[in-house]
Protein backbone atom coordinates (compact mmCIF):
# COMPACT_ATOMS: atom_id res chain seq x y z
CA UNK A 1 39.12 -30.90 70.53
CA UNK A 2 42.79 -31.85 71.31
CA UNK A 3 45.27 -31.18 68.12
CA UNK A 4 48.74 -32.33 68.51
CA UNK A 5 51.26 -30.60 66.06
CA UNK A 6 54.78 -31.81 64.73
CA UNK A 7 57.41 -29.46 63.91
CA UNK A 8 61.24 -29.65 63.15
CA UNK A 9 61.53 -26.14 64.97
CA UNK A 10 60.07 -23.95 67.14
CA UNK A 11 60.88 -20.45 65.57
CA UNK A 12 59.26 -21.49 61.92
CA UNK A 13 55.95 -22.80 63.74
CA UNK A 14 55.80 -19.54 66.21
CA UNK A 15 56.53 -17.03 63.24
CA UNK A 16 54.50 -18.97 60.04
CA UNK A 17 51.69 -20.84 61.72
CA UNK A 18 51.50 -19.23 64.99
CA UNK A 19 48.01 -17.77 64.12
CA UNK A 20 46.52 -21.02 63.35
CA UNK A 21 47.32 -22.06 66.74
CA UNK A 22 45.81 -19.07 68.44
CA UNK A 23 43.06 -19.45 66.56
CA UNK A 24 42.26 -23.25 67.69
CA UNK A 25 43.18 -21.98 71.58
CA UNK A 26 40.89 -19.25 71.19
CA UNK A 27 37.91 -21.61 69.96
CA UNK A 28 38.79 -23.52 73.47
CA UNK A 29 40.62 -26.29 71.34
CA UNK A 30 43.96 -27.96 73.46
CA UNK A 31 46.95 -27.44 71.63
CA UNK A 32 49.72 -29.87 72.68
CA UNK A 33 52.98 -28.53 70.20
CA UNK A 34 56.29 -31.45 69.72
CA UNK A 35 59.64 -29.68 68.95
CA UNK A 36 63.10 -30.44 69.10
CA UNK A 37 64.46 -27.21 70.20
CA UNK A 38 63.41 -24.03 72.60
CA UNK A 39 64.20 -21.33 70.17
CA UNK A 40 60.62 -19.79 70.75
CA UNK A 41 58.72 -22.57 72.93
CA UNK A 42 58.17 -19.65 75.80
CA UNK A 43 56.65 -17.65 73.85
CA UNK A 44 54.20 -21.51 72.51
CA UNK A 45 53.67 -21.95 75.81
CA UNK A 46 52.54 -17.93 76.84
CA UNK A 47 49.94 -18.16 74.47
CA UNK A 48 48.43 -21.40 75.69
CA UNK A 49 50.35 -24.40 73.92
CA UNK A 50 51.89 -27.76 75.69
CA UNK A 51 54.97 -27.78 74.53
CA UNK A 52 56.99 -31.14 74.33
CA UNK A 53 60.52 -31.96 73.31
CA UNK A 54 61.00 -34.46 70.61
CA UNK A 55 64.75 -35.01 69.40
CA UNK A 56 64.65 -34.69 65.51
CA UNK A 57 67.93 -35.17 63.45
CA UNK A 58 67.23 -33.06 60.67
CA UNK A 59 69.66 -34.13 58.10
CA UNK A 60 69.98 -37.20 56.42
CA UNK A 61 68.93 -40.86 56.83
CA UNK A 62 69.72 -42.00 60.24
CA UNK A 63 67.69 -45.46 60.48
CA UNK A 64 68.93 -45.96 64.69
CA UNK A 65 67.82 -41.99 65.19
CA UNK A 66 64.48 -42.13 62.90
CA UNK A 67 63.40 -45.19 64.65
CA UNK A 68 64.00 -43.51 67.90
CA UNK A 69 61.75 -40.85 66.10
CA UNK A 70 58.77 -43.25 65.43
CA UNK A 71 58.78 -44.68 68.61
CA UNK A 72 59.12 -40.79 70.51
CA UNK A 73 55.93 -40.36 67.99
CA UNK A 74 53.75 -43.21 68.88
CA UNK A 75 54.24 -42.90 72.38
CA UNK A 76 53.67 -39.00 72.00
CA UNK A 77 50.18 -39.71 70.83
CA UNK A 78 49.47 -42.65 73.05
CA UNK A 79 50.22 -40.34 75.99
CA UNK A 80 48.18 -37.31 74.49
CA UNK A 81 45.18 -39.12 72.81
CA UNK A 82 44.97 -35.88 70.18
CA UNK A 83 41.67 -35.99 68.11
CA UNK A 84 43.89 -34.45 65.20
CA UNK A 85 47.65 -34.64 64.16
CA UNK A 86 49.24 -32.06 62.13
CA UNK A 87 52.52 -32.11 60.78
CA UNK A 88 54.95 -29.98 59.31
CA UNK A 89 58.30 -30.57 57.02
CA UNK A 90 59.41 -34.02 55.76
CA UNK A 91 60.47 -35.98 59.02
CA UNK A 92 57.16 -35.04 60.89
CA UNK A 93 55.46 -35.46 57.40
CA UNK A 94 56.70 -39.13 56.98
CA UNK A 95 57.22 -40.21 60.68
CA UNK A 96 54.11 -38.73 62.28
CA UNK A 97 52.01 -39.28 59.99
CA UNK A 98 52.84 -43.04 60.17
CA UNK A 99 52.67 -43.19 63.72
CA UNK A 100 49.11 -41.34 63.55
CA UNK A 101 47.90 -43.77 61.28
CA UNK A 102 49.05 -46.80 62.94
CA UNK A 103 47.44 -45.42 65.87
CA UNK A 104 43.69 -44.29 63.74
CA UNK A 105 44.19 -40.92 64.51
CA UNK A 106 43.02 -38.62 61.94
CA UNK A 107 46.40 -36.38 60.53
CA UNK A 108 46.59 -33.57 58.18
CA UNK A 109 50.11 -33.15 56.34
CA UNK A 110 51.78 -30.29 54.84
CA UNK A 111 54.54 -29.90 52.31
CA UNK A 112 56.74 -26.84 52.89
CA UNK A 113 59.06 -27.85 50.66
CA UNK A 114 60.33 -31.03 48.96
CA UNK A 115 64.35 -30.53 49.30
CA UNK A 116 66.92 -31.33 46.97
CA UNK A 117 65.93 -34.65 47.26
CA UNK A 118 63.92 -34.88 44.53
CA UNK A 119 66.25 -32.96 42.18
CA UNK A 120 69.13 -35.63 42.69
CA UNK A 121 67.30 -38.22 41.99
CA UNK A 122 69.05 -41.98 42.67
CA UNK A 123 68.56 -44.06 45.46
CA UNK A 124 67.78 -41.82 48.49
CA UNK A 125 64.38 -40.58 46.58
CA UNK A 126 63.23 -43.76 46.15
CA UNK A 127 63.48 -44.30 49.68
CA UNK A 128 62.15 -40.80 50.44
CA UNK A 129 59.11 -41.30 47.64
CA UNK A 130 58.29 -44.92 49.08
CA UNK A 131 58.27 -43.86 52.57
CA UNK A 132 55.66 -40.80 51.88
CA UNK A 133 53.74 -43.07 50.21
CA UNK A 134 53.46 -45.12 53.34
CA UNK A 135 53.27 -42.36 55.53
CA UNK A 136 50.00 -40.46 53.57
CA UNK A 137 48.21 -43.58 52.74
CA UNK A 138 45.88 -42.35 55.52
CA UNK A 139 46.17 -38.87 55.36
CA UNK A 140 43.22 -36.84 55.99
CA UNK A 141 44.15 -34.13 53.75
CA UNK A 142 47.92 -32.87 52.30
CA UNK A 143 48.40 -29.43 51.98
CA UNK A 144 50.60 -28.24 49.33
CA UNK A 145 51.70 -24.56 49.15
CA UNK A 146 52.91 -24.42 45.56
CA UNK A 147 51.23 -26.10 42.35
CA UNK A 148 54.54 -27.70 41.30
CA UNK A 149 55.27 -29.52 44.50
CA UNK A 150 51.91 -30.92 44.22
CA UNK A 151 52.56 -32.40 40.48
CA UNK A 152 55.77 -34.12 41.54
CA UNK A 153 53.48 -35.84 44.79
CA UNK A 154 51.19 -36.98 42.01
CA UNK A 155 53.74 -37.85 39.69
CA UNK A 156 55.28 -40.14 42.02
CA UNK A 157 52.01 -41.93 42.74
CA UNK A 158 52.13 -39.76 46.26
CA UNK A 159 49.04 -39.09 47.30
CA UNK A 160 46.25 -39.24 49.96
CA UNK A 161 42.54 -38.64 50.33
CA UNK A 162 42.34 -35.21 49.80
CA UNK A 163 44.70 -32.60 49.10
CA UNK A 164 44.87 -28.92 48.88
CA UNK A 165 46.69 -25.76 47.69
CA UNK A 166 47.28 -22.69 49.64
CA UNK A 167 49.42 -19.52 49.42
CA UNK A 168 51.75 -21.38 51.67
CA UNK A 169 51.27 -19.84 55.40
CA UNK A 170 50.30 -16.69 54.51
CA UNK A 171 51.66 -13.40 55.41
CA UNK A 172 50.24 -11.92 58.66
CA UNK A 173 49.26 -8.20 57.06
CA UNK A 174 48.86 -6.48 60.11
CA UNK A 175 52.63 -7.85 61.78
CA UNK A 176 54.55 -7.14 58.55
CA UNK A 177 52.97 -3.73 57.48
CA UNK A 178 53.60 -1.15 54.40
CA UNK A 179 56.58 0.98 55.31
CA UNK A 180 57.49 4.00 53.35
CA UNK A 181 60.41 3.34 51.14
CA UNK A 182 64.12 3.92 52.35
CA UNK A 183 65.95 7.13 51.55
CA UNK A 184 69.39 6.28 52.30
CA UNK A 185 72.36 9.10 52.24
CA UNK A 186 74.18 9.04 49.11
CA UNK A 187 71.91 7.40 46.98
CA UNK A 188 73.13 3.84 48.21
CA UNK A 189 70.72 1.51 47.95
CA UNK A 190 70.54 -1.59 49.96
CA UNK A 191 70.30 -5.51 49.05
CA UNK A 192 68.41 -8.02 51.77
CA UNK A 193 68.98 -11.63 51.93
CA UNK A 194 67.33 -13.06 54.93
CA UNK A 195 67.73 -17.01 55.42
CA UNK A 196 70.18 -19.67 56.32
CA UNK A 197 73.57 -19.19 54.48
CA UNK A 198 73.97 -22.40 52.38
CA UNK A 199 74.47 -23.46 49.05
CA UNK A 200 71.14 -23.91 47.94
CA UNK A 201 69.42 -20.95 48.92
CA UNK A 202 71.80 -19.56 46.76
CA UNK A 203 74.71 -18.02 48.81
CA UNK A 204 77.25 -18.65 46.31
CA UNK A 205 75.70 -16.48 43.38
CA UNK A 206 74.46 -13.87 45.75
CA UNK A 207 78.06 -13.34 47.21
CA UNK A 208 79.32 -13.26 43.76
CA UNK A 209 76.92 -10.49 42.58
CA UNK A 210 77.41 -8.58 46.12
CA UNK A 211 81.26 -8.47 45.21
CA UNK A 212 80.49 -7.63 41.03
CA UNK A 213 78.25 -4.98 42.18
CA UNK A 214 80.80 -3.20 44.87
CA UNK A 215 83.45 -3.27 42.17
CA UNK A 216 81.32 -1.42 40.27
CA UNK A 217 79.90 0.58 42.35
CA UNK A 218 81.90 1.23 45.24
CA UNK A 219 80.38 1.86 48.38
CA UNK A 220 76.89 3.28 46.57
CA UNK A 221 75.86 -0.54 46.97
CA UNK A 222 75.19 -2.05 50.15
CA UNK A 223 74.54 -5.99 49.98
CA UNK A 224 73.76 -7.56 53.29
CA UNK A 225 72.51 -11.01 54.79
CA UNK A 226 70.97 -12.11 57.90
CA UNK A 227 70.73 -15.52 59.25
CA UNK A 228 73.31 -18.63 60.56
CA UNK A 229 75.53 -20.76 58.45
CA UNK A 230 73.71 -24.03 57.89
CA UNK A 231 76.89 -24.85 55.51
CA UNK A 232 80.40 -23.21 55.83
CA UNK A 233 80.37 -20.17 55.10
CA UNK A 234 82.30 -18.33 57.79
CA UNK A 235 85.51 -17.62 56.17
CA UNK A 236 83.64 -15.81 52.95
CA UNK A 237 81.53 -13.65 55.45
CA UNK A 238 84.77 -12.57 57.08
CA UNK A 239 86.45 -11.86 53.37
CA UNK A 240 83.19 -9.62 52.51
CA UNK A 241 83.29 -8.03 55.65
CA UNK A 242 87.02 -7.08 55.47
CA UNK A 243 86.79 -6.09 51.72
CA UNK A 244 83.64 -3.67 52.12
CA UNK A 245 81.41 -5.72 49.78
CA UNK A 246 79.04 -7.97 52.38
CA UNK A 247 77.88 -6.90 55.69
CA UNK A 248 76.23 -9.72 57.80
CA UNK A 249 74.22 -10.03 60.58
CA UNK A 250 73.55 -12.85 63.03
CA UNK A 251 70.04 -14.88 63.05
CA UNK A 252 67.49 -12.52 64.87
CA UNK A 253 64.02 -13.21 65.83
CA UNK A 254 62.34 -9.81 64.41
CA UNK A 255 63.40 -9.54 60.74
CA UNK A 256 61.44 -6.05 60.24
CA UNK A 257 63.85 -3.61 61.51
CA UNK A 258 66.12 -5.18 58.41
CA UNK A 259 63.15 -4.92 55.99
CA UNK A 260 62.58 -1.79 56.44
CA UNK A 261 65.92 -0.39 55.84
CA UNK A 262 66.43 -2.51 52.28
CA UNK A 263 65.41 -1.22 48.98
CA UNK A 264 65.07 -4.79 47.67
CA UNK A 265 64.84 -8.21 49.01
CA UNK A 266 66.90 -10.66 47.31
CA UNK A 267 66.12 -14.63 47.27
CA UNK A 268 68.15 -16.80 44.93
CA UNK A 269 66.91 -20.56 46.08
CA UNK A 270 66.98 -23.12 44.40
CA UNK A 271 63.56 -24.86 45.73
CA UNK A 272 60.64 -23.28 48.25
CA UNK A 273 57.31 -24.47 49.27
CA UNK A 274 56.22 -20.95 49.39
CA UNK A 275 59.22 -18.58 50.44
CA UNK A 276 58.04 -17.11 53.55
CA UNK A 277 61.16 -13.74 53.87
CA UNK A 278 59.90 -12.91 50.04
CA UNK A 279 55.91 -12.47 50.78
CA UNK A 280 57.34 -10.40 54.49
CA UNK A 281 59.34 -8.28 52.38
CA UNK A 282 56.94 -7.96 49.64
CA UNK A 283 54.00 -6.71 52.81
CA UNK A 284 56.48 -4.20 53.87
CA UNK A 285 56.57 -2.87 50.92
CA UNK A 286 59.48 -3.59 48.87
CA UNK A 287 60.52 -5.10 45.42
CA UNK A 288 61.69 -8.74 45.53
CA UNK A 289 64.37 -9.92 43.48
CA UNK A 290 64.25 -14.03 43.54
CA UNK A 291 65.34 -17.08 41.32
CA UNK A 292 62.18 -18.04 38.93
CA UNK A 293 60.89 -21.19 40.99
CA UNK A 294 57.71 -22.58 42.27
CA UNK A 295 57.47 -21.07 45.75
CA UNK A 296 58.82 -17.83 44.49
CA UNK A 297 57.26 -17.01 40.90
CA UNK A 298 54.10 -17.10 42.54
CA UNK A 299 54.42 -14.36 44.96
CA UNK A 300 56.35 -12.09 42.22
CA UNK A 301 54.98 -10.71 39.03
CA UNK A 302 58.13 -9.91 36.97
CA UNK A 303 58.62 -6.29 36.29
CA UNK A 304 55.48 -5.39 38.38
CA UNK A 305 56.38 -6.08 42.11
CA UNK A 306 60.06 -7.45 41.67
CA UNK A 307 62.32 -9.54 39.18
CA UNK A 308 62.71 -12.65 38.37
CA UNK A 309 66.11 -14.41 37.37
CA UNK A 310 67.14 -17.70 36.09
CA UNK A 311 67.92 -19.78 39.20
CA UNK A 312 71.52 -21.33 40.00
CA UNK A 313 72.94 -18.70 37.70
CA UNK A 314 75.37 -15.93 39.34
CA UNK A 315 75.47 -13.93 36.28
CA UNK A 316 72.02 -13.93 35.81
CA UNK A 317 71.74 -12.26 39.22
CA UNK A 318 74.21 -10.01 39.31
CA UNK A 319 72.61 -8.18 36.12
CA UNK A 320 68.76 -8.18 37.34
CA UNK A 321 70.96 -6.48 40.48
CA UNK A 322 72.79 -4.61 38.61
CA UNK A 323 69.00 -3.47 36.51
CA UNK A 324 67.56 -2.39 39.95
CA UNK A 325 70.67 -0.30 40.99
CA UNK A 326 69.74 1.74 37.78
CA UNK A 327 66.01 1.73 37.80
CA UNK A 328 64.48 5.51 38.57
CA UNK A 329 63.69 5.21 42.44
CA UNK A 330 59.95 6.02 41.55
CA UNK A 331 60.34 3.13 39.65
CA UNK A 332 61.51 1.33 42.42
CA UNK A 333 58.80 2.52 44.91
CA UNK A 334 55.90 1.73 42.82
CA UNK A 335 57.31 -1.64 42.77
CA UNK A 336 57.04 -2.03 46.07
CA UNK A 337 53.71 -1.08 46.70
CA UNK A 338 52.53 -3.12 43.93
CA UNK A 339 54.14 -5.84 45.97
CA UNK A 340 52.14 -4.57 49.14
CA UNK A 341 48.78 -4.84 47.01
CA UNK A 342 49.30 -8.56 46.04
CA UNK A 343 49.93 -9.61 49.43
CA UNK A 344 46.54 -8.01 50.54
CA UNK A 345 44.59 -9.78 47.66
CA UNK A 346 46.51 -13.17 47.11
CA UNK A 347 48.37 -14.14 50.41
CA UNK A 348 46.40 -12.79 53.56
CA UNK A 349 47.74 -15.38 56.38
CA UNK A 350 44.13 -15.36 57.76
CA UNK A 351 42.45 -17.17 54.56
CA UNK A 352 44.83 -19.68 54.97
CA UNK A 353 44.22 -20.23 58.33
CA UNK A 354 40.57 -20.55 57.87
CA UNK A 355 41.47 -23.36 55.09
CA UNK A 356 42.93 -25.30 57.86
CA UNK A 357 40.40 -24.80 60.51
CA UNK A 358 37.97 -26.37 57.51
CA UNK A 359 40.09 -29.44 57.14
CA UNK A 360 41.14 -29.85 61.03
CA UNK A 361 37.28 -29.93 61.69
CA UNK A 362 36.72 -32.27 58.88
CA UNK A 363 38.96 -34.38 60.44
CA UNK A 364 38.49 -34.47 63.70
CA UNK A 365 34.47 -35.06 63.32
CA UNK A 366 34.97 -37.79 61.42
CA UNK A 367 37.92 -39.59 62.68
CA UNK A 368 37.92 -42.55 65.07
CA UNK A 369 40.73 -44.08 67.21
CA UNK A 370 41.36 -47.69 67.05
């Protein structure tokens, strides 16, 4: 069986889905993988994947680039003949999917997310809701990976033949293990944010509580972030830097080393499909702070394995931070194992996995090219 799978990067389908890929190479399936960047297409390609570049502009309407898209999709599959298209994130979603059904090949979407698109409203989401429409008319089966995400589809009159609902893509259990909890000099205790630096996931409110919480505390509270600017946010980086109360680090590939060092993982988005750095942190054991959204409030159980905030709201942060700094560290540890045992029972990356091989043999047996 040849599956051909559409991505807007590399790095998120190597470190969130790379097990469903090993999986169909390891069942002798051929895997042919379209990207627009090489962040992590060596290590694709180690494993056994065809990797292809595919430009993808991944902001904004562009109608000369997304037409460029369609046709760099249609002649993708002409050229591969895949028994199976899967795509990931909204341009793939809407663009592959309509350039797999034009061509009768059997696709299978998933929603990681839906944007702030559909919280603005206007113009631009009717576009966006009228195009998906198009795009899943065909759709062999949509994968959702949080309840709420799947209401709005429905709301909108988005849907498709089948659809599903998993713990988004799973946590792998045995990569991202229990670690024993930090015991840092001092008492300080450390704050994780882990992500791209931009307005909303939240940057604004968690700066704002990292500076409340070193005026209060001094040095005894370390806040830190790792990831690259996808809006500006160079100049406040270097002001937390200079005045003590940020420390950042630069996008890496392995995000465990930082895990493992922070008492508590912060994530203050504003939307998710199912926040990927929140169920890694919660594995490794730690409490998870986040904004009370779909694609977070699912993974945390408030007071049990983290804390859950009002979204959007800086104050609102700063004091569930500012509740952790003085909660007993037993307190703190138990939280994080608690965290550990949910992952185990509720998002073990290989269940998922075995939900798509279901569906990808579904539709592949029962598809037909035209």
């Amino acid at each position: 069986m040849r599956a051909l799978i559409l991505a807007n990067h590399s790095g998120g389908l190597y470190d969130f889905r790379n097990g469903l890929l090993t999986s169909l190479i390891a069942r002798g399936d051929e895997v042919t993988v379209s990207v627009p960047d090489d962040s992590k297409t060596e290590l694709l390609e180690k494993e056994g994947c065809k990797v292809i570049h595919t430009d993808i502009d991944r902001r904004g309407v562009n109608p000369a680039h997304d037409l460029k898209l369609i046709s760099a999709y249609e002649k993708l599959i002409r050229d591969e003949k895949p028994d199976v298209v899967l795509t990931y994130t909204i341009k793939p979603n809407i663009y592959g999917g309509y350039a797999a059904s034009k061509a009768g090949v059997p696709y299978i979407t998933t929603v990681t997310g839906l944007g702030s698109t559909f919280e603005k409203g206007g113009a631009l989401l009717k576009i966006i809701t009228g195009m998906y429409k198009k795009s899943l008319k065909n759709c062999s089966c949509l994968f959702f990976q949080n309840g709420e995400n799947r209401g709005i589809f429905r709301n909108y009159g988005i849907v498709a033949g089948k659809d599903r609902l998993v713990s988004g893509s799973g946590v792998d259990l045995d990569a991202h293990r229990a670690e024993p909890y930090p015991g840092h000099d001092g008492d300080e205790i450390r704050f994780l944010y882990a992500g791209r630096l931009m307005k909303e996931k939240g940057t604004d409110e968690y700066m704002s509580a990292a500076k409340r919480l070193h005026e209060k505390y001094g040095d005894r509270v370390r806040c830190e972030t790792v990831g690259f600017c996808d809006d500006d946010y160079t100049s406040k980086l270097e002001e937390g830097e200079k005045e003590g109360w940020l420390k950042s680090h630069p996008y890496t590939t392995d995000i465990i080393p930082f895990l493992r060092v922070a008492d508590a993982i912060v994530m203050p988005s504003y939307h998710e499909g199912m926040s990927n750095v929140v169920m890694e942190g919660s594995a490794t054991a730690r409490p998870e702070l986040v904004s009370d959204i779909s694609g977070c409030r699912e993974i945390v159980e408030h007071g049990v394995t983290g804390l859950l905030y009002p979204p959007r709201n800086a104050d609102a942060l700063f004091e569930v931070m500012d509740e952790f700094v003085l909660m007993p560290l037993p307190e703190r540890k138990a939280m994080g194992l608690a965290a550990r045992v949910k992952m185990e029972r509720e998002f073990d990356r290989s269940k998922v996995i075995k939900c798509y091989l279901e569906e990808i043999d579904n539709a592949a047996g029962s598809g037909s090219r035209t």
